[in-house]
PDB file of N, CA and C in Angstrom:
ATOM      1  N   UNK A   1      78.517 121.986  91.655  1.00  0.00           N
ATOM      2  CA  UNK A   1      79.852 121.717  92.160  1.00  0.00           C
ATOM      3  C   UNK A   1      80.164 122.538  93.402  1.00  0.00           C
ATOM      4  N   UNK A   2      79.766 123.801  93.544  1.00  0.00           N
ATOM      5  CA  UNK A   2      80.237 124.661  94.665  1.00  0.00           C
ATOM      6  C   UNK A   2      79.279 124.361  95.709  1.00  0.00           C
ATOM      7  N   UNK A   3      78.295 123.542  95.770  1.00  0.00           N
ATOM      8  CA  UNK A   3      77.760 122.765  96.725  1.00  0.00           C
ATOM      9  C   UNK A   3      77.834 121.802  97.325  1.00  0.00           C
ATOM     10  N   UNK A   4      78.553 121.208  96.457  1.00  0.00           N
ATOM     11  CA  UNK A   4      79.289 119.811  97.090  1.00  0.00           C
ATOM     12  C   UNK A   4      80.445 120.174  97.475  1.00  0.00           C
ATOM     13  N   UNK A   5      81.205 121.224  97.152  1.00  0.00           N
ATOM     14  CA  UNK A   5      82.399 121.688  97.752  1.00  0.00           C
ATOM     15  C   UNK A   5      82.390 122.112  99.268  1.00  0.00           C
ATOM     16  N   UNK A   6      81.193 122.771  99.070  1.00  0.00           N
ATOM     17  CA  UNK A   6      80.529 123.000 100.636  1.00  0.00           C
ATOM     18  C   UNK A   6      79.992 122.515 101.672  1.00  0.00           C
ATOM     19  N   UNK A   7      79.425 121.390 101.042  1.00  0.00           N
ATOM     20  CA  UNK A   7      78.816 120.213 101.545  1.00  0.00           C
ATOM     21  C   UNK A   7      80.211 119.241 102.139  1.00  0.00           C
ATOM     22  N   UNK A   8      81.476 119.120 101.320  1.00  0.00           N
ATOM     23  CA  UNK A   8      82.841 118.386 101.843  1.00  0.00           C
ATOM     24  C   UNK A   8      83.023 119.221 103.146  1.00  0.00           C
ATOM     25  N   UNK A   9      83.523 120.778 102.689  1.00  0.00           N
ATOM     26  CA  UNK A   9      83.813 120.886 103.926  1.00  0.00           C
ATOM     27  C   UNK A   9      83.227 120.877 105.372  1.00  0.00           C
ATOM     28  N   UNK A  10      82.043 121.508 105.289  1.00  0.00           N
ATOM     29  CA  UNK A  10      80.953 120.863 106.943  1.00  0.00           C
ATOM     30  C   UNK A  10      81.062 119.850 106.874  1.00  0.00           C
ATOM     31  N   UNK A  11      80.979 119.148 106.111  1.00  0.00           N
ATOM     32  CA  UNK A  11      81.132 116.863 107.012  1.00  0.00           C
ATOM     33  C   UNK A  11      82.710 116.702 107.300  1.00  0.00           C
ATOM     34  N   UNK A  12      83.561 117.329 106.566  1.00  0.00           N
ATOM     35  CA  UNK A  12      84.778 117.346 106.915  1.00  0.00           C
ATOM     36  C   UNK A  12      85.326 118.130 108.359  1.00  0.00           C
ATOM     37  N   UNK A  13      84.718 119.063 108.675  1.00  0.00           N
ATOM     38  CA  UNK A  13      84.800 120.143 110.073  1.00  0.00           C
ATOM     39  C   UNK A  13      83.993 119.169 111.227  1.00  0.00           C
ATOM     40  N   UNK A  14      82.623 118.637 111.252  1.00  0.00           N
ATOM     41  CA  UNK A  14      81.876 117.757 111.794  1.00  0.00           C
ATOM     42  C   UNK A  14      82.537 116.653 112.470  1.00  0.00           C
ATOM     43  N   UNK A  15      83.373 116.075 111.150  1.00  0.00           N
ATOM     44  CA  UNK A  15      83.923 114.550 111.210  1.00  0.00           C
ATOM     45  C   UNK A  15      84.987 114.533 112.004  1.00  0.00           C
ATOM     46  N   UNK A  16      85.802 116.049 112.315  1.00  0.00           N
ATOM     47  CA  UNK A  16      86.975 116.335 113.072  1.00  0.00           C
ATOM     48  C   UNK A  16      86.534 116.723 114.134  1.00  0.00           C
ATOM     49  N   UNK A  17      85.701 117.009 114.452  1.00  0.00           N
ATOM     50  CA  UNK A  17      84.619 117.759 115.997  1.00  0.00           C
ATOM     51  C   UNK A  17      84.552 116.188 116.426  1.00  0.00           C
ATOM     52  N   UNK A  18      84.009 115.340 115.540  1.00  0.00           N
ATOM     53  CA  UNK A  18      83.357 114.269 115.857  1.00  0.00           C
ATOM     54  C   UNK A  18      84.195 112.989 116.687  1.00  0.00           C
ATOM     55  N   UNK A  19      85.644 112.801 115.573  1.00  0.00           N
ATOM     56  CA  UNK A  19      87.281 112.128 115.977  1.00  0.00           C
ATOM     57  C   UNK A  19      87.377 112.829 117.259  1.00  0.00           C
ATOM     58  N   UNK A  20      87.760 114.314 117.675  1.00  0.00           N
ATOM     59  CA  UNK A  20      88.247 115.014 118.696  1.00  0.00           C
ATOM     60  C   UNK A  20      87.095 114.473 120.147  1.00  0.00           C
ATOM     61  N   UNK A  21      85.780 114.505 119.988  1.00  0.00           N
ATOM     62  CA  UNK A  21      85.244 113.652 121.123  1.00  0.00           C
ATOM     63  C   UNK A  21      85.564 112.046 121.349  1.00  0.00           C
ATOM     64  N   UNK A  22      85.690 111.589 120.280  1.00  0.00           N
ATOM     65  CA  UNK A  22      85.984 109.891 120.344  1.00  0.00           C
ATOM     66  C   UNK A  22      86.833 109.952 121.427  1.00  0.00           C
ATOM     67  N   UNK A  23      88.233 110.833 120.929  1.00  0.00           N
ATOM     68  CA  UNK A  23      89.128 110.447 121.333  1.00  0.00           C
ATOM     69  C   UNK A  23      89.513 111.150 123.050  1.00  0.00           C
ATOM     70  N   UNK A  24      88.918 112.372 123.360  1.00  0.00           N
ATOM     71  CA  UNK A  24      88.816 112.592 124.416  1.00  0.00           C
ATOM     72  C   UNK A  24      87.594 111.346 125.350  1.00  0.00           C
ATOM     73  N   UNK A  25      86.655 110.987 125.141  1.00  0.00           N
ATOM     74  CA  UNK A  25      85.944 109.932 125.335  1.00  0.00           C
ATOM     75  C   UNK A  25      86.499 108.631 126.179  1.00  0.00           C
ATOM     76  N   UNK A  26      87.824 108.181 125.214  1.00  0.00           N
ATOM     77  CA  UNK A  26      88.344 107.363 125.295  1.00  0.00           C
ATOM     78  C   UNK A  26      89.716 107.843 126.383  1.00  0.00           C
ATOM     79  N   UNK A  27      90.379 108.830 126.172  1.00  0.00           N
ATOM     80  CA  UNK A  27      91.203 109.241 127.361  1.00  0.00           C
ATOM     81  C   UNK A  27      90.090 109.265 128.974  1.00  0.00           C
ATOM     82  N   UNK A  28      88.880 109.328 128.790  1.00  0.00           N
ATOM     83  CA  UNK A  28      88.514 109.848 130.048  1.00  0.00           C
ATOM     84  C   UNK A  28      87.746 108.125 130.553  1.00  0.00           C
ATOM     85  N   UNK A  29      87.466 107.530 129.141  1.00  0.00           N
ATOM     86  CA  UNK A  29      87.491 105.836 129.669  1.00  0.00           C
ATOM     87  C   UNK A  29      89.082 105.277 130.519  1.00  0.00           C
ATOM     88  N   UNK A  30      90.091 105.482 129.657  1.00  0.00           N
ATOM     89  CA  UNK A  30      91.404 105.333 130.648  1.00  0.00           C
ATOM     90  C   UNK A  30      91.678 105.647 131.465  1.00  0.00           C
ATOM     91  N   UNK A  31      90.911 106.882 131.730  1.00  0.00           N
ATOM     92  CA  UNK A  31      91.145 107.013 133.829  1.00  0.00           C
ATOM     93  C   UNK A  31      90.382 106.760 133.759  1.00  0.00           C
ATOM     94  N   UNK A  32      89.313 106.319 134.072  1.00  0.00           N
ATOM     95  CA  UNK A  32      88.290 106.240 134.614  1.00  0.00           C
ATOM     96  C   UNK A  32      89.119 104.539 134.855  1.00  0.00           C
ATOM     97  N   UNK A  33      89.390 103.842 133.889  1.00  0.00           N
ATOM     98  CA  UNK A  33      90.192 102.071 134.266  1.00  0.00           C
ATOM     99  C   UNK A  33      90.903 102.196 135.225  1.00  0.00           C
ATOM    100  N   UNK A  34      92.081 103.007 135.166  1.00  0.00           N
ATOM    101  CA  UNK A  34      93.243 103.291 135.797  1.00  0.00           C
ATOM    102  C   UNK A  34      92.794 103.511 137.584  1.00  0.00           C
ATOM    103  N   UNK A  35      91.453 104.731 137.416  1.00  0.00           N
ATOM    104  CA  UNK A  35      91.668 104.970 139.231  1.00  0.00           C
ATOM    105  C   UNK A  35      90.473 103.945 139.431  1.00  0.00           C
ATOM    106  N   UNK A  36      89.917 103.156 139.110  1.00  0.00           N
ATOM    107  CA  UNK A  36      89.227 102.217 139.270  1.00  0.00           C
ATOM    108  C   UNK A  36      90.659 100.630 139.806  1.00  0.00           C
ATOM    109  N   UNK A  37      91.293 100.472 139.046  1.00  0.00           N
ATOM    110  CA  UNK A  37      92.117  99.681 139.495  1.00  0.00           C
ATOM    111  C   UNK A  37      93.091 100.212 140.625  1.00  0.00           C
ATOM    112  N   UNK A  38      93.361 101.772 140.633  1.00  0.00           N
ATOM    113  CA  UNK A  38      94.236 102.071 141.700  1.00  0.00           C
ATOM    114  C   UNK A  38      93.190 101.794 143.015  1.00  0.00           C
ATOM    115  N   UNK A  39      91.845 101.840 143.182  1.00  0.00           N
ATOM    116  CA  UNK A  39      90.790 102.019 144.292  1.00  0.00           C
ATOM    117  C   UNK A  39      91.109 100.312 144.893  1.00  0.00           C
ATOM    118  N   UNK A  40      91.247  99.539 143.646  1.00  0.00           N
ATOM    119  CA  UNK A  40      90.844  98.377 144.104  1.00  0.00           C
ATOM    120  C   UNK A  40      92.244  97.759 144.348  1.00  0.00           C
ATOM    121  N   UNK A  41      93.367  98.279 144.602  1.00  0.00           N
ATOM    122  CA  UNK A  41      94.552  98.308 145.079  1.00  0.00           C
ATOM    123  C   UNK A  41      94.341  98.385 146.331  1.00  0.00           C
ATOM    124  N   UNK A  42      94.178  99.706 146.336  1.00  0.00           N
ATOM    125  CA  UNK A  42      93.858 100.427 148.074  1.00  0.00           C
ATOM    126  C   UNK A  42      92.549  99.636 148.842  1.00  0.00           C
ATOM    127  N   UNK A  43      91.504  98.922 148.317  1.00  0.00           N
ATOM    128  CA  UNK A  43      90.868  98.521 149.065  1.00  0.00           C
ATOM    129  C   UNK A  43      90.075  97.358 148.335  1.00  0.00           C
ATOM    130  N   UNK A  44      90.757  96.225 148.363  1.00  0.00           N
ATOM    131  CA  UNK A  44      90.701  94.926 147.420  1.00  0.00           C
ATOM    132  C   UNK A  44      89.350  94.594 148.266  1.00  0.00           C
ATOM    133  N   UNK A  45      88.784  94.169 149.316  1.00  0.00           N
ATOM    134  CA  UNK A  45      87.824  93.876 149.809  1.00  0.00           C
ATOM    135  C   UNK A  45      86.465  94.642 150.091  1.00  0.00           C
ATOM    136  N   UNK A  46      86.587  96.121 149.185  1.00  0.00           N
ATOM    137  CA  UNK A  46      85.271  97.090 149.346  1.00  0.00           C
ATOM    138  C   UNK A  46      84.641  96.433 148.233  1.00  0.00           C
ATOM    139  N   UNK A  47      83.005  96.201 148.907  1.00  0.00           N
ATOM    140  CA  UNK A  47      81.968  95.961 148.360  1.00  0.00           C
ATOM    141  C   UNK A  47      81.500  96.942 147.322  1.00  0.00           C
ATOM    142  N   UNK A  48      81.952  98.440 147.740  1.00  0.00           N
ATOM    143  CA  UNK A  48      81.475  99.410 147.056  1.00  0.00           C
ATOM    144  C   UNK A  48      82.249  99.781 145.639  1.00  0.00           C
ATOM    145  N   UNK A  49      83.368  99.415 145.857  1.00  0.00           N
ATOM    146  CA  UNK A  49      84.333  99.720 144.495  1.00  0.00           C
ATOM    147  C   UNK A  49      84.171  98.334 143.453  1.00  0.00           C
ATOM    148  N   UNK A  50      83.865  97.149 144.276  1.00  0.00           N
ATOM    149  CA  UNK A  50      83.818  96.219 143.241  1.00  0.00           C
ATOM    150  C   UNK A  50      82.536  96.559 142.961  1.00  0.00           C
ATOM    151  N   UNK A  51      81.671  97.015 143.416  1.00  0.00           N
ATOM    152  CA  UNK A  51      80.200  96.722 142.372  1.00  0.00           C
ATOM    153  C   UNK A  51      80.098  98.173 141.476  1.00  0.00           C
ATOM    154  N   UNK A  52      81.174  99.155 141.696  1.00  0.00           N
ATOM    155  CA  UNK A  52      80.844 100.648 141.323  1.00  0.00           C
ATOM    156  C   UNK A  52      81.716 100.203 139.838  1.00  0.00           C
ATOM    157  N   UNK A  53      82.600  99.499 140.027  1.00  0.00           N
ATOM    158  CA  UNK A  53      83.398  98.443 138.797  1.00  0.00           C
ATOM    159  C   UNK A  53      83.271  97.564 137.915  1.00  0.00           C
ATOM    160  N   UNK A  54      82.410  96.579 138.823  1.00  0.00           N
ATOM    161  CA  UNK A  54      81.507  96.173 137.931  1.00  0.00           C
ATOM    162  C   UNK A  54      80.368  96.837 136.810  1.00  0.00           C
ATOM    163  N   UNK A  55      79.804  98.121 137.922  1.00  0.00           N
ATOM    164  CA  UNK A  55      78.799  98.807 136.555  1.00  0.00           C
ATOM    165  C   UNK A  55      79.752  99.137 135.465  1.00  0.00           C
ATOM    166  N   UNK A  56      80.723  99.787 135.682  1.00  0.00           N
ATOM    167  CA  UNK A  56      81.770 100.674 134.696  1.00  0.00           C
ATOM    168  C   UNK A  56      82.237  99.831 134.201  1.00  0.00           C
ATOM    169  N   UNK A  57      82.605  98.312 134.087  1.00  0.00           N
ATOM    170  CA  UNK A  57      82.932  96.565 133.229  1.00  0.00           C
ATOM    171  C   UNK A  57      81.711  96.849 132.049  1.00  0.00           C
ATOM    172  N   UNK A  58      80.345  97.025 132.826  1.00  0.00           N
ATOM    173  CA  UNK A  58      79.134  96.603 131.863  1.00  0.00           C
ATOM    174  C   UNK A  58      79.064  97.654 131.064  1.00  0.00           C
ATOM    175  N   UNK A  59      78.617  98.705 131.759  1.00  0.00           N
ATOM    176  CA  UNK A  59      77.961 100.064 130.772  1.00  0.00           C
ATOM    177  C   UNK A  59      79.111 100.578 129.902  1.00  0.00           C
ATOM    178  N   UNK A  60      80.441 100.586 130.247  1.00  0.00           N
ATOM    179  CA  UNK A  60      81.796 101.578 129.288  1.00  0.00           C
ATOM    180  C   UNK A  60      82.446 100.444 128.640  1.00  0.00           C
ATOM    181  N   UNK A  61      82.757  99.647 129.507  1.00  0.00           N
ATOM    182  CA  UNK A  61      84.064  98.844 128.993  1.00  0.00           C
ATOM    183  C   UNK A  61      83.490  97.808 128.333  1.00  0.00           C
ATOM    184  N   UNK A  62      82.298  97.555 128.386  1.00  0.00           N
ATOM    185  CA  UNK A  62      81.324  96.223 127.648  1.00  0.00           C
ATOM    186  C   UNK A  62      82.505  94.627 127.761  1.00  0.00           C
ATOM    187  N   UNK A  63      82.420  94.938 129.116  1.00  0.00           N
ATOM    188  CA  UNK A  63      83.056  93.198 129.294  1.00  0.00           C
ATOM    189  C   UNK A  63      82.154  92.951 130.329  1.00  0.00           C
ATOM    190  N   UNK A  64      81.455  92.153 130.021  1.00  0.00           N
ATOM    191  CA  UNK A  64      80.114  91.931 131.341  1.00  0.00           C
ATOM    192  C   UNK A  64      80.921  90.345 131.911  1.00  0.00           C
ATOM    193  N   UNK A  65      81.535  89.652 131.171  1.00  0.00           N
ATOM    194  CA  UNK A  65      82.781  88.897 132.194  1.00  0.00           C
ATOM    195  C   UNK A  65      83.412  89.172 132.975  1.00  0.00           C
ATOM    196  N   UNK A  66      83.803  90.255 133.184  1.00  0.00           N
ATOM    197  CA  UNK A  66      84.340  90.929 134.180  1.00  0.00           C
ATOM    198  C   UNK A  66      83.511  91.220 135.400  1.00  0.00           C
ATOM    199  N   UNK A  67      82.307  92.119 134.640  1.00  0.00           N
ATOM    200  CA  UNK A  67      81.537  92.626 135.574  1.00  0.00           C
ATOM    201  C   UNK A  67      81.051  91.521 136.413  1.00  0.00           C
ATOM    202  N   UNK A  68      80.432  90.535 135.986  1.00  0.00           N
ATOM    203  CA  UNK A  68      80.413  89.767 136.664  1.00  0.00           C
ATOM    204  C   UNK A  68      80.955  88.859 137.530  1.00  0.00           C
ATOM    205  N   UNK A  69      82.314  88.848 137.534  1.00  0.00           N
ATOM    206  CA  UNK A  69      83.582  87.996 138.022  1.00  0.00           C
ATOM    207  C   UNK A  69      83.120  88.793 139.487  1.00  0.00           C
ATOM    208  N   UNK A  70      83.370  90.362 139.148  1.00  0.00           N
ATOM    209  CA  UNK A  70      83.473  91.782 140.322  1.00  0.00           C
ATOM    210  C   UNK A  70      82.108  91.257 141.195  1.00  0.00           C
ATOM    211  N   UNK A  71      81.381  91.487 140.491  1.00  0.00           N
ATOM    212  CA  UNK A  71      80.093  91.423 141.597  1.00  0.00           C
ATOM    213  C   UNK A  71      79.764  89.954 141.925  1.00  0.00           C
ATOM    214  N   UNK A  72      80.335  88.884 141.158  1.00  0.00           N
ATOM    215  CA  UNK A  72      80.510  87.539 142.097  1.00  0.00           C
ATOM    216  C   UNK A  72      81.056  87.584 143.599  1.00  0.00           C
ATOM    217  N   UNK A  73      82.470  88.344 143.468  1.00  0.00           N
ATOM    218  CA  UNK A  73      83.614  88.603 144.521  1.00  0.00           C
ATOM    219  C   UNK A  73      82.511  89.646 145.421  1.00  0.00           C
ATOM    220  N   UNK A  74      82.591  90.680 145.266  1.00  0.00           N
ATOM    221  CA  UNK A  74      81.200  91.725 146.171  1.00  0.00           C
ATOM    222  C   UNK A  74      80.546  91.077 146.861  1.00  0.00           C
ATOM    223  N   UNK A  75      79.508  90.030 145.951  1.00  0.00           N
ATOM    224  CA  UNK A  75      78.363  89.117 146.892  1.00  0.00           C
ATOM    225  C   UNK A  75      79.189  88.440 147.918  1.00  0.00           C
ATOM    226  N   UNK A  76      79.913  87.821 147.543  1.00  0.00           N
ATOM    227  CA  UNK A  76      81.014  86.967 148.574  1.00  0.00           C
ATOM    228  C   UNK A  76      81.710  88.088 149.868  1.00  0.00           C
ATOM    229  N   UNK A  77      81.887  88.870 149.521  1.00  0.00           N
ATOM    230  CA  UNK A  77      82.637  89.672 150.684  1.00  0.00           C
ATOM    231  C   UNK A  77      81.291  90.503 151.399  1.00  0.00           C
ATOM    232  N   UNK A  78      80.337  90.811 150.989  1.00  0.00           N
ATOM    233  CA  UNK A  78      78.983  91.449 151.322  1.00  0.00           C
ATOM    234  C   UNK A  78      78.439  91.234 153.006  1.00  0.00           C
ATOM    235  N   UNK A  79      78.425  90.334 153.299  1.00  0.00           N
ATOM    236  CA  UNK A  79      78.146  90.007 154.403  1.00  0.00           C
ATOM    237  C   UNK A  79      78.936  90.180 156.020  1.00  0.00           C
ATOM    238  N   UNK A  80      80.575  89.788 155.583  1.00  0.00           N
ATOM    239  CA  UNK A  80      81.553  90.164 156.290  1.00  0.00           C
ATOM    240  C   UNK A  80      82.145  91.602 156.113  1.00  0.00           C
ATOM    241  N   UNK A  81      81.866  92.529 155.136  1.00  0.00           N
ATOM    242  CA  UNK A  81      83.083  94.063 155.064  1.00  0.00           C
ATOM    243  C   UNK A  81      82.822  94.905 156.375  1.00  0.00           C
ATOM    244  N   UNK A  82      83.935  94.954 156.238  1.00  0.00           N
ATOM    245  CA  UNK A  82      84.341  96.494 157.696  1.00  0.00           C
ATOM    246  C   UNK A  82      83.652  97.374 157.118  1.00  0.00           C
ATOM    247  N   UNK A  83      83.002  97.907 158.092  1.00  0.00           N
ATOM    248  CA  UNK A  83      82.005  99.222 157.744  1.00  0.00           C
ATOM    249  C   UNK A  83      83.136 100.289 158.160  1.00  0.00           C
ATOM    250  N   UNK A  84      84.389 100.286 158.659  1.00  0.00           N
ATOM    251  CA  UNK A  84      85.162 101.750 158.238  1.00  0.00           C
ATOM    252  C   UNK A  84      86.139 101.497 156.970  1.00  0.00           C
ATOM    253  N   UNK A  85      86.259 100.566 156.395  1.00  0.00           N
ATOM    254  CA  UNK A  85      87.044 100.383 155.285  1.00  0.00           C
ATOM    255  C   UNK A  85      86.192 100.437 153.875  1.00  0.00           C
ATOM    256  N   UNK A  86      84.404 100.415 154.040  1.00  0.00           N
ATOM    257  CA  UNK A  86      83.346 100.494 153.194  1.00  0.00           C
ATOM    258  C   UNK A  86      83.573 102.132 153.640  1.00  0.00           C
ATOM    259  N   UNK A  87      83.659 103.062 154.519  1.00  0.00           N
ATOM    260  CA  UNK A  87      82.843 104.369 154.626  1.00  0.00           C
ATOM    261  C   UNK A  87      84.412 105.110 154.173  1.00  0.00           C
ATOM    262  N   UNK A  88      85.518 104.673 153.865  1.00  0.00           N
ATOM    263  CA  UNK A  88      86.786 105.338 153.786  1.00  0.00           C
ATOM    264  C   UNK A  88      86.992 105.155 151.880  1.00  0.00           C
ATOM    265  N   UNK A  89      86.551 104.126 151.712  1.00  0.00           N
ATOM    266  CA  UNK A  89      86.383 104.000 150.142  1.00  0.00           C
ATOM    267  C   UNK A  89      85.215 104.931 149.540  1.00  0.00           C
ATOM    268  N   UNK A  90      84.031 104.883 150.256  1.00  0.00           N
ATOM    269  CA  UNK A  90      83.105 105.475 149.447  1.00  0.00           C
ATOM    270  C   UNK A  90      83.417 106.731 149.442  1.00  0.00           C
ATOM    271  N   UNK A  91      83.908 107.289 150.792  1.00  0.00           N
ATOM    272  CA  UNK A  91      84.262 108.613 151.024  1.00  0.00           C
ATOM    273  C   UNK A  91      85.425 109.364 149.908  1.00  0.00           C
ATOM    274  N   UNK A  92      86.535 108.123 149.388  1.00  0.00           N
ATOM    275  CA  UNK A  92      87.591 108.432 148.297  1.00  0.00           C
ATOM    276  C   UNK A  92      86.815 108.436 146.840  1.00  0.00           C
ATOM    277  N   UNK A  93      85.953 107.213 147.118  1.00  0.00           N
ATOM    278  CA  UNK A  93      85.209 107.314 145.506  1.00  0.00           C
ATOM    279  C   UNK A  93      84.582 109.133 144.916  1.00  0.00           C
ATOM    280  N   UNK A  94      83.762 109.457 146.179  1.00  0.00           N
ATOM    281  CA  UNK A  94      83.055 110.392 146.098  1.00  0.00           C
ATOM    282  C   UNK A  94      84.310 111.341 146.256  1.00  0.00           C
ATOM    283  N   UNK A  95      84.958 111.499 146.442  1.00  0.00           N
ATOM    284  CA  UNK A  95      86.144 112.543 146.091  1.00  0.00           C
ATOM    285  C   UNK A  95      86.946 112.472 144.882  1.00  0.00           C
ATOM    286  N   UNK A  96      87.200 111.724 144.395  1.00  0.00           N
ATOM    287  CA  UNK A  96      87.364 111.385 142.927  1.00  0.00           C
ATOM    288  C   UNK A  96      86.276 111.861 141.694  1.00  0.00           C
ATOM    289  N   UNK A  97      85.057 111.334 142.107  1.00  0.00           N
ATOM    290  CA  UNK A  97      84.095 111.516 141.051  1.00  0.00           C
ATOM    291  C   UNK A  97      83.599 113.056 140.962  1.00  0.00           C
ATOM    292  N   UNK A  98      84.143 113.643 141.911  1.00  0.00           N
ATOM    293  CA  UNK A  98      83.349 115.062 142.007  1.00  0.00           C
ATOM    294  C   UNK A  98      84.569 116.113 141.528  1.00  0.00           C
ATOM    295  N   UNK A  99      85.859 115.204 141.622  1.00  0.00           N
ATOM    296  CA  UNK A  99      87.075 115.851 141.151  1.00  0.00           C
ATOM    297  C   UNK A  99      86.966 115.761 139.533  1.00  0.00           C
ATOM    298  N   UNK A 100      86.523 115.011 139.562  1.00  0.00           N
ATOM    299  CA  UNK A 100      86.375 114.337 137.616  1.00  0.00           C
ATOM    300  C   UNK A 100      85.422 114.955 137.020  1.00  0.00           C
ATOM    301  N   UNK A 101      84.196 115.287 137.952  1.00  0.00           N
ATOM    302  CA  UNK A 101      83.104 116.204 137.390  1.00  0.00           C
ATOM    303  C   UNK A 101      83.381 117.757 137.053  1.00  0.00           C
ATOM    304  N   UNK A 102      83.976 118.000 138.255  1.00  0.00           N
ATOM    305  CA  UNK A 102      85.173 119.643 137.914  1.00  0.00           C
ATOM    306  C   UNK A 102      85.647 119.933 137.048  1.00  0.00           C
ATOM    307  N   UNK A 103      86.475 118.961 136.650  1.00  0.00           N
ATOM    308  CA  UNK A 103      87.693 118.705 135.238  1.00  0.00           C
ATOM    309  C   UNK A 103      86.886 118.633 134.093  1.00  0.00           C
ATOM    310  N   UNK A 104      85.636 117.790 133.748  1.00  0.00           N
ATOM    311  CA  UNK A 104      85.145 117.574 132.527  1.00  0.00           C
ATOM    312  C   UNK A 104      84.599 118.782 132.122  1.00  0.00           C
ATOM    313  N   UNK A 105      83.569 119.317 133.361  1.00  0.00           N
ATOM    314  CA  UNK A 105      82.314 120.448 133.274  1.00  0.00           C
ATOM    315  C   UNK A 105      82.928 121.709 133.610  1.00  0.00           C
ATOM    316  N   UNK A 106      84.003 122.015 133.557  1.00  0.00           N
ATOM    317  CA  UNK A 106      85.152 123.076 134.034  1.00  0.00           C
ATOM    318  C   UNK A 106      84.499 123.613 135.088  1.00  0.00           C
TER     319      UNK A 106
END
């Protein structure tokens, strides 16, 4: 009995370690949606945010309908984008992601 008592509480301490990542996980999936849709506010025609959106549709958010809708629209704009409205997005992306890397990895 005093082993299984012991045995409750580590899966019980574990299982709350375990909830507490889910759920930070999932706050850092919601920004991650959020400045993904604010990017594509600010720059509806970057090639680079729709396909950097599309990955983050497939690999996090598992809607590959989406992803694919995104990188339909990308291929289509691919040929014509302003190369200072592509180098002003990537330049914000990469300031974001390195801000987000700070915050997670203190």
């Amino acid at each position: 009995r005093g082993c299984s008592r012991s045995m409750g509480r580590l899966l019980e301490t574990h299982i709350e370690e375990i909830v507490g990542y889910l759920e930070k996980s999932e706050l850092h999936r919601i920004r991650a949606q959020s400045t993904y849709l604010w990017l594509l506010e600010r720059y509806p025609n970057s090639v680079v945010v729709l396909y950097s959106y599309a990955q983050f549709c497939d690999t996090v958010a598992n809607d590959n309908k989406k992803a694919l809708g995104l990188r339909q629209q990308a291929s289509l704009l691919e040929e014509g984008e302003d190369t200072t409205v592509k180098d002003e997005a990537e330049r914000e992306m990469m300031e974001i992601s390195q801000g987000v890397l700070k915050e997670v990895h203190g």
